[in-house]
C-alpha atoms as a PDB file:
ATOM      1  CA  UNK A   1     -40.680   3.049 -20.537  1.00  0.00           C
ATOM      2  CA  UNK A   2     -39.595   1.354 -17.359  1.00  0.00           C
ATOM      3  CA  UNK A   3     -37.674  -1.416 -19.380  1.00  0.00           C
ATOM      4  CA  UNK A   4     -35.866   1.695 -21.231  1.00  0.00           C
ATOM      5  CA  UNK A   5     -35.161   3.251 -18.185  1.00  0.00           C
ATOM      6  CA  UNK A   6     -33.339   0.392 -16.243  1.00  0.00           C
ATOM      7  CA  UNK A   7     -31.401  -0.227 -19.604  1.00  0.00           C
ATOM      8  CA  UNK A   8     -30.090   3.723 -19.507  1.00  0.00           C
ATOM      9  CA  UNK A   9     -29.037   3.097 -15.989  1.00  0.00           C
ATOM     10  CA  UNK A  10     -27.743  -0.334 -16.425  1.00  0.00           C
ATOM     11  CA  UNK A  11     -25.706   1.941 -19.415  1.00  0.00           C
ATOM     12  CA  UNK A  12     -24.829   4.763 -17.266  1.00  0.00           C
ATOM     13  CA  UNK A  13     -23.460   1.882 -14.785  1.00  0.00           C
ATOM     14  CA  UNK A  14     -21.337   0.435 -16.993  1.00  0.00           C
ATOM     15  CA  UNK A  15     -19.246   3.739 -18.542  1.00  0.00           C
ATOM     16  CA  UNK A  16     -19.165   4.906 -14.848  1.00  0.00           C
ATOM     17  CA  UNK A  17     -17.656   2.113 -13.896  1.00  0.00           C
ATOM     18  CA  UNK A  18     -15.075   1.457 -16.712  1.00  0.00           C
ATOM     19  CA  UNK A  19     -14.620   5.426 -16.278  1.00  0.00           C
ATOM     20  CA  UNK A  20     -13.435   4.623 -12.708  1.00  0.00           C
ATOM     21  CA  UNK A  21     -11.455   1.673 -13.602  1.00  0.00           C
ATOM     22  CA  UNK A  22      -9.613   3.562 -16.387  1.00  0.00           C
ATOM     23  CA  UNK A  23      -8.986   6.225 -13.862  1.00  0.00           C
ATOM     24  CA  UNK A  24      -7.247   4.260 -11.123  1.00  0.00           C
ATOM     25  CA  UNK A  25      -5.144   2.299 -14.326  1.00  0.00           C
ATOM     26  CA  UNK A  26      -3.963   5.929 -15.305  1.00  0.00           C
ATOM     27  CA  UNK A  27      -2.911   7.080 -11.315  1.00  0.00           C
ATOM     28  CA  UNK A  28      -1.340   3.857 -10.733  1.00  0.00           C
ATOM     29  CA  UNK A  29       1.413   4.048 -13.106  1.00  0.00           C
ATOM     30  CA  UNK A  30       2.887   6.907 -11.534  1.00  0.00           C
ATOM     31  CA  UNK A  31       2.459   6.062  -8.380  1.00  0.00           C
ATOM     32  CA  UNK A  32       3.847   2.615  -9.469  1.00  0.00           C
ATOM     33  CA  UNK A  33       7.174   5.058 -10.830  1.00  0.00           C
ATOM     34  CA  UNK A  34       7.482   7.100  -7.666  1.00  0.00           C
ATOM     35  CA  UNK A  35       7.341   3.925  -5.883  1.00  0.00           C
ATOM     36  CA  UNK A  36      10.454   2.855  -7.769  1.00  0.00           C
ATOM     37  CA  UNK A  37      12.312   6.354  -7.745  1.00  0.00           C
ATOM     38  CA  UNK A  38      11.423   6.363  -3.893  1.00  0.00           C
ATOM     39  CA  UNK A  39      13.355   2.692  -3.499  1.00  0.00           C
ATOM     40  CA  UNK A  40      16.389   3.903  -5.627  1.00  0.00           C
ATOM     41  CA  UNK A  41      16.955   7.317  -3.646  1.00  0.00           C
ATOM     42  CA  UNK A  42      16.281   4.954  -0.521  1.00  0.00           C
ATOM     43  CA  UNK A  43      19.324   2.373  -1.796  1.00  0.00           C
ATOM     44  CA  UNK A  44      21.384   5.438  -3.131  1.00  0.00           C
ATOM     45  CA  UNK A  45      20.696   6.984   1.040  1.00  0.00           C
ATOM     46  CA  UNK A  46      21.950   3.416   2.209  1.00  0.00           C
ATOM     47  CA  UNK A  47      25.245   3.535   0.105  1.00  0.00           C
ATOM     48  CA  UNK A  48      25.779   6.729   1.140  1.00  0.00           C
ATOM     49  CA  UNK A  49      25.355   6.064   4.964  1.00  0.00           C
ATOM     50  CA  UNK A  50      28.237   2.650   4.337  1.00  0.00           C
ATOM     51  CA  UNK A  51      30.744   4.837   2.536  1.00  0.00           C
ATOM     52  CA  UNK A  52      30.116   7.579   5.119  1.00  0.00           C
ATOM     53  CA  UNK A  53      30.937   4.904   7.864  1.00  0.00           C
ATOM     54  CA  UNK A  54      33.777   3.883   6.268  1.00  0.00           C
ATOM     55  CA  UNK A  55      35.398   7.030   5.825  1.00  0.00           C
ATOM     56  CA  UNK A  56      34.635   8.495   9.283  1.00  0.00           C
ATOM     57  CA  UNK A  57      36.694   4.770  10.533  1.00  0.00           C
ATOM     58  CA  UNK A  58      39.673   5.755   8.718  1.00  0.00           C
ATOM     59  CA  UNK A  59      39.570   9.345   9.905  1.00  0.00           C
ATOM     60  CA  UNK A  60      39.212   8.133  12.988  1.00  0.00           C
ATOM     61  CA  UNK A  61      42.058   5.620  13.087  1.00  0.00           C
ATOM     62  CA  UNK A  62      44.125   8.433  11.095  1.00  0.00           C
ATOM     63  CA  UNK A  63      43.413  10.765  13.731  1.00  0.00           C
ATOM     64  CA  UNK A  64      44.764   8.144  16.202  1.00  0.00           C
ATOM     65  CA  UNK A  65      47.919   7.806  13.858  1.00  0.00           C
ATOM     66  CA  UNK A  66      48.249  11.669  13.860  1.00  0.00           C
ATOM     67  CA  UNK A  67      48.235  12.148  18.078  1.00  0.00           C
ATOM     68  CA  UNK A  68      50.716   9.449  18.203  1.00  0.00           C
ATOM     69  CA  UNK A  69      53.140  11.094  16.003  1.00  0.00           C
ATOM     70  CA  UNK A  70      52.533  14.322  17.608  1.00  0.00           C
ATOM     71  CA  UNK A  71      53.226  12.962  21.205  1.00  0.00           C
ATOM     72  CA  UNK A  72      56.350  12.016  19.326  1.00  0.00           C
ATOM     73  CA  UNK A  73      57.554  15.079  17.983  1.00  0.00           C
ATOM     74  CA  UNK A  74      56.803  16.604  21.274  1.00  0.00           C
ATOM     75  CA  UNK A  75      59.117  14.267  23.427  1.00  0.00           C
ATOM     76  CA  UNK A  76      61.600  14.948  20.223  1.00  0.00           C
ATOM     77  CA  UNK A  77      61.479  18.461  20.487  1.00  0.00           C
ATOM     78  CA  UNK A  78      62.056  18.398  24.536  1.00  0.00           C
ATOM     79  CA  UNK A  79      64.954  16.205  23.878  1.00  0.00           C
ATOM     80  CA  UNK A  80      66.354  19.083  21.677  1.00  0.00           C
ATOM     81  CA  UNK A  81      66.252  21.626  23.807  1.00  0.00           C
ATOM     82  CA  UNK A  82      67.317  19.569  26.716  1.00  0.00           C
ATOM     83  CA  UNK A  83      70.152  18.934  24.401  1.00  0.00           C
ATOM     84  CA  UNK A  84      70.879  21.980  23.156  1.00  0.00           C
ATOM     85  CA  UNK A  85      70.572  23.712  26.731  1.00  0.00           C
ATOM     86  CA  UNK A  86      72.937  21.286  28.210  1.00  0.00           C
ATOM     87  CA  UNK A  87      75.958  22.484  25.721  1.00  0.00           C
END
């Protein structure tokens, strides 16, 4: 009886074990996947950030380019009307 015994738990061991083996194997493949989903949003998030970057630099050095030419059409337009008061 005792030799029957140990060989049922030495049984019951076994398939509990390979139970919990086969159950981590079947979470760890999705987990593995959302690891790699995670890393592309992550290197889609860095692209976005650069081309982000890049645009707000050119806005910003258009914006430069824009105040110029308005200080320009400013001193333009006072030379009109200087002009066109003088005659």
């Amino acid at each position: 009886m005792d030799e029957a015994l140990i060989i049922g738990y030495a049984v019951l061991a076994i398939i509990t074990l390979g139970s919990f083996i086969g159950l981590v194997l079947k979470f760890t493949q999705p987990i593995n996947e959302l690891r790699i989903v995670i890393q592309k949003l992550n290197d889609n998030i860095d692209a976005l950030k650069n081309d982000n970057a890049s645009h707000d630099k050119r806005i910003e050095q258009h914006g430069r380019e824009i105040d110029k030419l308005d200080r320009r059409v400013g001193t333009l337009e006072t030379k009109m009307d200087m002009y066109h008061e003088g005659q």
